[in-house]
Structures are given as structure tokens and as C-alpha cells.
C-alpha atoms as a PDB file:
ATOM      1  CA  UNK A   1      -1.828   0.135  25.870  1.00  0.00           C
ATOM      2  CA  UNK A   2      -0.070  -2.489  27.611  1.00  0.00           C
ATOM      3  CA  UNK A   3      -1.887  -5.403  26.412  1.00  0.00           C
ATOM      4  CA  UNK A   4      -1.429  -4.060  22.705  1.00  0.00           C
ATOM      5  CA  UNK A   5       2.793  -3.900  23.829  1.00  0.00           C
ATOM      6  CA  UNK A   6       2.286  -7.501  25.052  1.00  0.00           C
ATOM      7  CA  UNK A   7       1.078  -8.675  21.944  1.00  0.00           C
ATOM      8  CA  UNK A   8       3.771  -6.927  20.328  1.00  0.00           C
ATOM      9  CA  UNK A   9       6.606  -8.840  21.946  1.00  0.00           C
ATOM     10  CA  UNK A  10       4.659 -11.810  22.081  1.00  0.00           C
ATOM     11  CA  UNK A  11       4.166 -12.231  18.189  1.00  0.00           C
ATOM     12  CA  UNK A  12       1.641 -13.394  15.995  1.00  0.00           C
ATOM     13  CA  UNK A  13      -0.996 -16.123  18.016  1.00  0.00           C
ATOM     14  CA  UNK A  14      -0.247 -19.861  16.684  1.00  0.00           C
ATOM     15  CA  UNK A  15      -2.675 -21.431  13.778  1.00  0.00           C
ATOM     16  CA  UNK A  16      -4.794 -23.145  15.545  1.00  0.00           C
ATOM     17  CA  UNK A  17      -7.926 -23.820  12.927  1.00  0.00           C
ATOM     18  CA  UNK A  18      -8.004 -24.444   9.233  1.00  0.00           C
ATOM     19  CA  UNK A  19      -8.561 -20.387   8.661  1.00  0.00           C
ATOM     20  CA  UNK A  20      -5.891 -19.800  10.562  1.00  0.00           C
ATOM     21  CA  UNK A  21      -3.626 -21.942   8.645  1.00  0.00           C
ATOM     22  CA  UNK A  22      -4.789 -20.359   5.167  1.00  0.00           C
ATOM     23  CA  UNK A  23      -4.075 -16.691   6.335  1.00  0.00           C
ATOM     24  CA  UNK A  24      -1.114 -17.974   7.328  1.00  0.00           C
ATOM     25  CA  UNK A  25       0.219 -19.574   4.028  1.00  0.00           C
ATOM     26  CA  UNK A  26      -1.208 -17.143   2.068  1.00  0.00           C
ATOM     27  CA  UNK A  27       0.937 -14.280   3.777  1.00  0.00           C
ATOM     28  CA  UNK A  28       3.892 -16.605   3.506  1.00  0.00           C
ATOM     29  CA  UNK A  29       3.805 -17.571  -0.192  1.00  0.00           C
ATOM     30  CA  UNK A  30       2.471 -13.761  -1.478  1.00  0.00           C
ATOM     31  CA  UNK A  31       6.257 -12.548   0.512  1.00  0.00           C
ATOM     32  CA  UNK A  32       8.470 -15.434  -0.894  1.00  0.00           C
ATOM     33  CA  UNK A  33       6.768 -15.107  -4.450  1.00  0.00           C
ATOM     34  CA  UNK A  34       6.955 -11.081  -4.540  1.00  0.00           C
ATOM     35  CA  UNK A  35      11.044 -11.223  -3.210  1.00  0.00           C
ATOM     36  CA  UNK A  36      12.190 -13.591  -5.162  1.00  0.00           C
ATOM     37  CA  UNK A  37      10.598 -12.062  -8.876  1.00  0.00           C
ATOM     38  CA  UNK A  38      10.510  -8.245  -7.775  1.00  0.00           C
ATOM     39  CA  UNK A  39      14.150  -8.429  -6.147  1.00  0.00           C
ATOM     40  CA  UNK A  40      15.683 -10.418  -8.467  1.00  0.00           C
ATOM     41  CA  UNK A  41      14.703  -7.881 -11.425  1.00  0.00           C
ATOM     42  CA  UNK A  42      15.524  -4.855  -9.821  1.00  0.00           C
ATOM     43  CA  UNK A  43      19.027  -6.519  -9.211  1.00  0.00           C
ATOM     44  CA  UNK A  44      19.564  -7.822 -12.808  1.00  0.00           C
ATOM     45  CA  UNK A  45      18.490  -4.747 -14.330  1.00  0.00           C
ATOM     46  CA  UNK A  46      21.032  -2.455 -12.262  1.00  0.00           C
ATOM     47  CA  UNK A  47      20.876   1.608 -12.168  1.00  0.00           C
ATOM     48  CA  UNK A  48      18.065   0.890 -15.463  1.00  0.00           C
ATOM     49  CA  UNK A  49      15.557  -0.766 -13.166  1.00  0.00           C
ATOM     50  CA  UNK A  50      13.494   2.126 -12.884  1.00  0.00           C
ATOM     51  CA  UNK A  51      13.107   2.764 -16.350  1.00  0.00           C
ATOM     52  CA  UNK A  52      12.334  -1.215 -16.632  1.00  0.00           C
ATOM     53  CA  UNK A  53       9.866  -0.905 -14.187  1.00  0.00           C
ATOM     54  CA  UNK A  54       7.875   1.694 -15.784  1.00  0.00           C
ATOM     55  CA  UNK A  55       7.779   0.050 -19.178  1.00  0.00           C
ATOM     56  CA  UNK A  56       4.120  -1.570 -19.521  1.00  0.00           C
ATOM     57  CA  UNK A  57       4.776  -4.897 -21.361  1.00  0.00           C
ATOM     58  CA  UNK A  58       7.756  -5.533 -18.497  1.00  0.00           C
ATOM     59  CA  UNK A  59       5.054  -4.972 -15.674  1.00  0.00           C
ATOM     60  CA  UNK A  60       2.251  -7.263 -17.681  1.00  0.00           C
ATOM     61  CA  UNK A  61       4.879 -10.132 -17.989  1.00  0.00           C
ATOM     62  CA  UNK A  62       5.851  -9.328 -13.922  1.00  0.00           C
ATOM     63  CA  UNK A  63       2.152  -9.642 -13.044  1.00  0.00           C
ATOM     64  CA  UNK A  64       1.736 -12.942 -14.849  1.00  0.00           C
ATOM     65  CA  UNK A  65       5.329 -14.098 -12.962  1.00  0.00           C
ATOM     66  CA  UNK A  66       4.281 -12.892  -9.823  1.00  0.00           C
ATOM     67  CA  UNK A  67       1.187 -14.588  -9.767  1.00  0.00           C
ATOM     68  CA  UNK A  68       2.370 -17.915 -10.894  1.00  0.00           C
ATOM     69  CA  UNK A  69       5.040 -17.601  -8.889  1.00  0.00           C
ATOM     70  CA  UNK A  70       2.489 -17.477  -5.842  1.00  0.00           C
ATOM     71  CA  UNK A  71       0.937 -20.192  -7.028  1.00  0.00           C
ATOM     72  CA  UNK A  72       3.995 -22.398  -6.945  1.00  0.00           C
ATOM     73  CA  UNK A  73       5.740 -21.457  -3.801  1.00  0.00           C
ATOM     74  CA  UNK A  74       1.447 -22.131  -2.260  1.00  0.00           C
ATOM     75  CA  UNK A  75       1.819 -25.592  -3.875  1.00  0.00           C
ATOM     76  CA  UNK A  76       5.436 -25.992  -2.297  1.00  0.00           C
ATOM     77  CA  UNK A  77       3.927 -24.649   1.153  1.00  0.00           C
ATOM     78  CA  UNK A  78       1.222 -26.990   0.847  1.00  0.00           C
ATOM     79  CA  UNK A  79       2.877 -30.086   0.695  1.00  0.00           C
ATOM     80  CA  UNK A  80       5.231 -29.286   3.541  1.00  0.00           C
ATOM     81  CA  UNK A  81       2.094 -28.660   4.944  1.00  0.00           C
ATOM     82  CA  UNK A  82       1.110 -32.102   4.405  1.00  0.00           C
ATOM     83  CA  UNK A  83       4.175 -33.684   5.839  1.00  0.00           C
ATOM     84  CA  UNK A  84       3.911 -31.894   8.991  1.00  0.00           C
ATOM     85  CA  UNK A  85       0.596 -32.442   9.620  1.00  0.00           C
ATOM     86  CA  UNK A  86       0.609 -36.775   8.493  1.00  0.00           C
ATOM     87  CA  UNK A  87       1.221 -37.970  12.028  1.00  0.00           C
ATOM     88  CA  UNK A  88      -1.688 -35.728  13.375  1.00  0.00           C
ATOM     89  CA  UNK A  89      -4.122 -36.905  11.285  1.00  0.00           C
ATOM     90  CA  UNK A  90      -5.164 -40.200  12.953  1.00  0.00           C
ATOM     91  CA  UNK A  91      -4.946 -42.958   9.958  1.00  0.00           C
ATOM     92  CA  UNK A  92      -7.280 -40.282   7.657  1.00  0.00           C
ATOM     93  CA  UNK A  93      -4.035 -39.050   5.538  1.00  0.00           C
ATOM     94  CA  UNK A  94      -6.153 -39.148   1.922  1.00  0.00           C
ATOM     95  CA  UNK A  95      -8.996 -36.660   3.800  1.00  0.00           C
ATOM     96  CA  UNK A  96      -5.588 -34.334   4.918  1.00  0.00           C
ATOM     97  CA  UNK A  97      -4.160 -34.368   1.713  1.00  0.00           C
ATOM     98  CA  UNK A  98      -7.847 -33.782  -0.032  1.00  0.00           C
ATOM     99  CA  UNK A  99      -8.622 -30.905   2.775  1.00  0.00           C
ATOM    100  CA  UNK A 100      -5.119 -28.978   1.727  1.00  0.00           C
ATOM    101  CA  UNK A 101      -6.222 -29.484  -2.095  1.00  0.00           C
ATOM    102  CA  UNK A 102      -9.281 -27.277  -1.341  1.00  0.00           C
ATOM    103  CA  UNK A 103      -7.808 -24.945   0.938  1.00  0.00           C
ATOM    104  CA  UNK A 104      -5.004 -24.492  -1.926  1.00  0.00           C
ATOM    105  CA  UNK A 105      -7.790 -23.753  -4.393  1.00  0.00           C
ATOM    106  CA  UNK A 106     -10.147 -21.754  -2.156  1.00  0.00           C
ATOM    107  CA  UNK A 107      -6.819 -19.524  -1.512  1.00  0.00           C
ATOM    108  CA  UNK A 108      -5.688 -19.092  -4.886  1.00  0.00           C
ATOM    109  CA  UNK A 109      -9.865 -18.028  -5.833  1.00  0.00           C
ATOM    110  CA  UNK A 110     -10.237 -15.976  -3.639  1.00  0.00           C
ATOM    111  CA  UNK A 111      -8.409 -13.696  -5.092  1.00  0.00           C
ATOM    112  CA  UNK A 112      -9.470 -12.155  -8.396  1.00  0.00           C
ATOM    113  CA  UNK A 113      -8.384 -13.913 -11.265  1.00  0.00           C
ATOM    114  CA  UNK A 114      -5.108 -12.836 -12.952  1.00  0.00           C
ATOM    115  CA  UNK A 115      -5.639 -11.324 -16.611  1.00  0.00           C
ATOM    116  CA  UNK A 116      -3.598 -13.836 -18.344  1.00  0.00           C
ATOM    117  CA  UNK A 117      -5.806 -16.667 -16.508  1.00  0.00           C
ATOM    118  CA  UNK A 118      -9.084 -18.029 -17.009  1.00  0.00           C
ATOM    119  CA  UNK A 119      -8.705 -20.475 -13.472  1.00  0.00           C
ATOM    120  CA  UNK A 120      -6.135 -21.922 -11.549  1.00  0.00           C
ATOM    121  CA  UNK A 121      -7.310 -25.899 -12.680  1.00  0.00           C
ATOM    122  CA  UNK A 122      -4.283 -27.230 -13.937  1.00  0.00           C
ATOM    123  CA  UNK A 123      -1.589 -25.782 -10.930  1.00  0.00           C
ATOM    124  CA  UNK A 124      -4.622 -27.596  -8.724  1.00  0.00           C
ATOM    125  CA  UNK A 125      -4.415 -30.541 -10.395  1.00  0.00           C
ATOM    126  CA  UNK A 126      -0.324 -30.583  -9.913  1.00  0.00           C
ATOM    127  CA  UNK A 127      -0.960 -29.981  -6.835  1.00  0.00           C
ATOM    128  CA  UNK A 128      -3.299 -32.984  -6.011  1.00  0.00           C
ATOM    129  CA  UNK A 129      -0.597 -35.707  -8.154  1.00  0.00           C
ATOM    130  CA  UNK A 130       1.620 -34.016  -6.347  1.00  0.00           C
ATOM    131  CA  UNK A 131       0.553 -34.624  -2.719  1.00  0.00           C
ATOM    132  CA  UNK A 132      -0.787 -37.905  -3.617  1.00  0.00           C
ATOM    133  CA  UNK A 133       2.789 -39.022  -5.012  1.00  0.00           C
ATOM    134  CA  UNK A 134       4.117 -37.280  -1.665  1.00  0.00           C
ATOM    135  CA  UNK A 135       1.888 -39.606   0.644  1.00  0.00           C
ATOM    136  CA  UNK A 136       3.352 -42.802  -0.814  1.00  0.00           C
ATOM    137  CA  UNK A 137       6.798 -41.960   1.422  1.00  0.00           C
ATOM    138  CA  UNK A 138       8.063 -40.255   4.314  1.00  0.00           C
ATOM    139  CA  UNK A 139       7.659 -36.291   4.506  1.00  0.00           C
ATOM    140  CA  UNK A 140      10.068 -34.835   2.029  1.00  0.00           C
ATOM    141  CA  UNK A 141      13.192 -32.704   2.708  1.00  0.00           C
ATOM    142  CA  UNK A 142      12.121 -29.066   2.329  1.00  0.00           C
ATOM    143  CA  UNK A 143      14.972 -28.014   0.238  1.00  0.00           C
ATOM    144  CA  UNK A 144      13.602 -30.957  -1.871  1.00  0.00           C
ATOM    145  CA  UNK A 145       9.725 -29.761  -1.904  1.00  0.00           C
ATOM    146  CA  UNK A 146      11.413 -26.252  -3.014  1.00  0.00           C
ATOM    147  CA  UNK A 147      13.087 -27.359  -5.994  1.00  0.00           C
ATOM    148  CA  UNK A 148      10.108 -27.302  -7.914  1.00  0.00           C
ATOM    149  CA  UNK A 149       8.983 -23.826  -7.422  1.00  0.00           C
ATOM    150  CA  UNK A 150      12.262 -22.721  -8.050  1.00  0.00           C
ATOM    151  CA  UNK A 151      13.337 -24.256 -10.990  1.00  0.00           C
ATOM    152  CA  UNK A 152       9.684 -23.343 -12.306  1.00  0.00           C
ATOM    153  CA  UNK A 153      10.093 -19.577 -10.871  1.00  0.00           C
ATOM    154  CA  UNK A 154      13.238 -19.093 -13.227  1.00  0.00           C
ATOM    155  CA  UNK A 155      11.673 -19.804 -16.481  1.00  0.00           C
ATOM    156  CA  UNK A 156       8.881 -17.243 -15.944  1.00  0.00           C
ATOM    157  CA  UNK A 157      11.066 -14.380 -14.852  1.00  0.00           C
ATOM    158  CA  UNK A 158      10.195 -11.256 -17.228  1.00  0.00           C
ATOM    159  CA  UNK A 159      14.298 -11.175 -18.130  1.00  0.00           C
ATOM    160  CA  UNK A 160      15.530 -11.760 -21.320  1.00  0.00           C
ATOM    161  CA  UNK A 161      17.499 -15.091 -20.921  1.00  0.00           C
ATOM    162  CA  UNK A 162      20.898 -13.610 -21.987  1.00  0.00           C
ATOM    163  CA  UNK A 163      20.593 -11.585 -19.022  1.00  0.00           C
ATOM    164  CA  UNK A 164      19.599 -14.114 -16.445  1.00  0.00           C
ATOM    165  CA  UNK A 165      22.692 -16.305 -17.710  1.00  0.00           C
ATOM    166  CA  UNK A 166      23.389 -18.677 -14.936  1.00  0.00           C
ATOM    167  CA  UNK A 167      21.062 -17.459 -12.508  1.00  0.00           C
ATOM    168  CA  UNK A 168      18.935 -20.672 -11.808  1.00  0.00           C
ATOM    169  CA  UNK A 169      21.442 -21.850  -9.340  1.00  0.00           C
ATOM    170  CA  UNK A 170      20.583 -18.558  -7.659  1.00  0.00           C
ATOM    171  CA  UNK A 171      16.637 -18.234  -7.745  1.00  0.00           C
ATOM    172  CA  UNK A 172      16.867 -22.303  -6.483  1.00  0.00           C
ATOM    173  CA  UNK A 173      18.843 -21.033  -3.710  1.00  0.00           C
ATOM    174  CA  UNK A 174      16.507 -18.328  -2.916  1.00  0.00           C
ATOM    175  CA  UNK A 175      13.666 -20.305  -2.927  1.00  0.00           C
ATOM    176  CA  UNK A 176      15.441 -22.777  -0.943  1.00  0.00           C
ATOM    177  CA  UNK A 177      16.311 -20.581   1.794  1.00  0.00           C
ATOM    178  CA  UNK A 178      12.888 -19.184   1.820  1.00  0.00           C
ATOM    179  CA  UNK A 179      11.025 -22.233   2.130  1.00  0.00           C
ATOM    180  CA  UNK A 180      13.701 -23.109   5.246  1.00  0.00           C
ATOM    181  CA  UNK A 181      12.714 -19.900   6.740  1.00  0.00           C
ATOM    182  CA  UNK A 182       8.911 -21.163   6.386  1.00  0.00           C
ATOM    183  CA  UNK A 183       9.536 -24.274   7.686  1.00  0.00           C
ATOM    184  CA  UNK A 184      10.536 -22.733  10.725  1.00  0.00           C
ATOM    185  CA  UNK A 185       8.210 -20.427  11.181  1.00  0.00           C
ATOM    186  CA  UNK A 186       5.465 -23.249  10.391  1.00  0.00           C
ATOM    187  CA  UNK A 187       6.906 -25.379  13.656  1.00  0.00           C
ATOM    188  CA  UNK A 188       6.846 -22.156  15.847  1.00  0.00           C
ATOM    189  CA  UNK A 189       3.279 -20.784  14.270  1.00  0.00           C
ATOM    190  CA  UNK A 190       1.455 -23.920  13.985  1.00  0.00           C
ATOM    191  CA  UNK A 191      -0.730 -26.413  15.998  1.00  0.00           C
ATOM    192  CA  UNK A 192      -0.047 -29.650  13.830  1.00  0.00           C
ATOM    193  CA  UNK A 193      -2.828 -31.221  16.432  1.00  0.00           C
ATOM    194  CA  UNK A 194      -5.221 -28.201  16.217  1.00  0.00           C
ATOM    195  CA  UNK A 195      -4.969 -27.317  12.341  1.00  0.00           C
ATOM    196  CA  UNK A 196      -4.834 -30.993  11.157  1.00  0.00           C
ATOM    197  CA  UNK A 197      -8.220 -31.715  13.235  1.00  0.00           C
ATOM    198  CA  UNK A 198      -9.798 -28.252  11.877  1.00  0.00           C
ATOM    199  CA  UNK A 199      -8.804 -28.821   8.301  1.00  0.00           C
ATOM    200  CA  UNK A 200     -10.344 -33.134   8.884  1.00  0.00           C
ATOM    201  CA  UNK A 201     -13.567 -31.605  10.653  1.00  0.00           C
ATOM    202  CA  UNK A 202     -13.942 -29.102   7.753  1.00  0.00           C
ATOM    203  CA  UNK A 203     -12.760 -29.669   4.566  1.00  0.00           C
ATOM    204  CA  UNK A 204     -15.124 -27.393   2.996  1.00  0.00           C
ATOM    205  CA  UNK A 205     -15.454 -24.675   5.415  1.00  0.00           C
ATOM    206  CA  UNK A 206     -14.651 -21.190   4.114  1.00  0.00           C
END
């Protein structure tokens, strides 16, 4: 009893291995993806939202917004990812950014493909130009590395676009403030040392 209390107050145990890291990311882009589409919806449809929400083409076009959405705040997480993790990775940079490529594929696979999908190639292949772009300067700001989810996020919202007027501004900021909130939970969760070594000793691990 008291070492489950202990672990309680303690919190979650830092990512210390390239598993680690994955359950990690995947728990924090499946929450930021989910509020920002499902709470955003409810709001703009007002006292009608349950009557949206049980309509089947509006929860076919959510599915397909949640999902990409996942996928893009993932690629967003993974390149902060990257720029935390640079200075740990002992002159091998190309392996890191190659090792979060396939640990951003193996994530989004191993989960069953979305209906509207038939793979995840081409948001993998954004990601990799994306990271490699990334490597040619310093780490990026993260409100910068959000501002492409978000921008992205808003055009696949399952909202008529007279409704969502000018709402970008306000998904960005959502986005923005959620990827802040990651960033800090990345520097208190995180071994750069540990999960940069994992992810360079086993690229291709499950």
C-alpha cells in the first residue's frame, strides 16, 4: 500500500529507453490531438452538440480529423524530440533523426489503420524532409515546430467553414500552448542521455 502511495506522489518514472520514449509520445499526441478536435466541436456547435455528435457522417469526418490530427501533433512531437535530444547524440545526428523516423512510423502502425487510409507513407515522408530540413539549424522554437500541426489541424476540422469563421488564430493557439505544456513535461519526463543512446543502439527495436 505504501509503495503504490509513493508512486502516486512521485509521478510517472522518467523515459529512460527508446520504448519508453514512444509510450510516452504516443500518450502525449493521442491527448493534444483528441482536445483540440473533440473540444473545439462541442464548443462551436453549442447546446446542438449532442445532436451533432450522434449524426454518422459528422463522426466519420471526426475519425478521419482525429486521426490525422494525431499524426501531426506526433510529427510536431517528434521533431522537438529531435532538438532535445541533438547534443546527446555524440556527432551521429543523421542516425537520431533516422531512429525518430521509425519510431514515428512504428507508432503510427501500430495502431490499426484508419478507414479513410491505406498507410501513413506520405505524413512519414513529411516527417523525414522535415527533420532533415530541421538538422541544418539550431533546435527550433516550439511555438514554431507547432505551427504546422495547427494550421494543418484547422483545415480538417469536421465544421462547416462559415462556422469556424476566424477560428485558426484559436486552434494555432491551442496547439501552441499544448505543445509548451509537452515541452515541459518532455524536460521533466525524459533522459535526453538515456533515450538518445537507446533510440542510436536500436533503431529498429520494437
Amino acid at each position: 500500500m505504501l509503495d503504490k502511495l509513493w508512486k502516486l506522489f512521485r509521478g510517472p518514472e522518467p523515459a529512460v529507453s527508446r520504448n519508453d520514449l514512444a509510450e510516452f509520445l504516443t500518450g502525449e499526441a493521442a491527448f493534444l490531438a483528441q482536445k483540440s478536435t473533440i473540444e473545439y466541436c462541442r464548443a462551436r456547435a453549442g447546446l446542438q452538440w449532442q445532436k451533432l455528435f450522434g449524426e454518422a457522417a459528422f463522426n466519420e469526418a471526426l475519425e478521419r480529423c482525429r486521426w490525422e490530427a494525431f499524426a501531426l501533433v506526433l510529427a510536431d512531437m517528434a521533431v522537438l524530440a529531435e532538438g532535445r535530444l541533438r547534443s546527446h547524440a555524440a556527432g551521429r545526428s543523421l542516425e537520431l533523426a533516422e531512429a525518430l523516423h521509425v519510431l514515428y512510423e512504428q507508432i503510427l502502425n501500430s495502431h490499426p489503420m484508419p478507414a479513410h487510409r491505406r498507410d501513413w507513407h506520405d505524413r512519414s515522408e513529411a516527417l523525414r524532409q522535415r527533420v532533415g530540413r530541421a538538422q541544418l539549424a539550431s533546435p527550433a522554437r516550439t511555438d514554431e515546430i507547432a505551427g504546422v500541426s495547427g494550421r494543418a489541424i484547422f483545415d480538417l476540422l469536421p465544421i462547416h467553414p462559415s462556422l469556424r469563421g476566424h477560428d485558426r488564430l484559436m486552434i494555432f493557439n491551442h496547439i501552441r500552448f499544448g505543445m509548451l505544456t509537452f515541452a515541459e513535461r518532455f524536460g521533466r519526463r525524459v533522459n535526453p542521455g538515456a533515450v538518445a543512446a537507446s533510440l542510436l543502439d536500436g533503431r529498429r527495436s520494437p
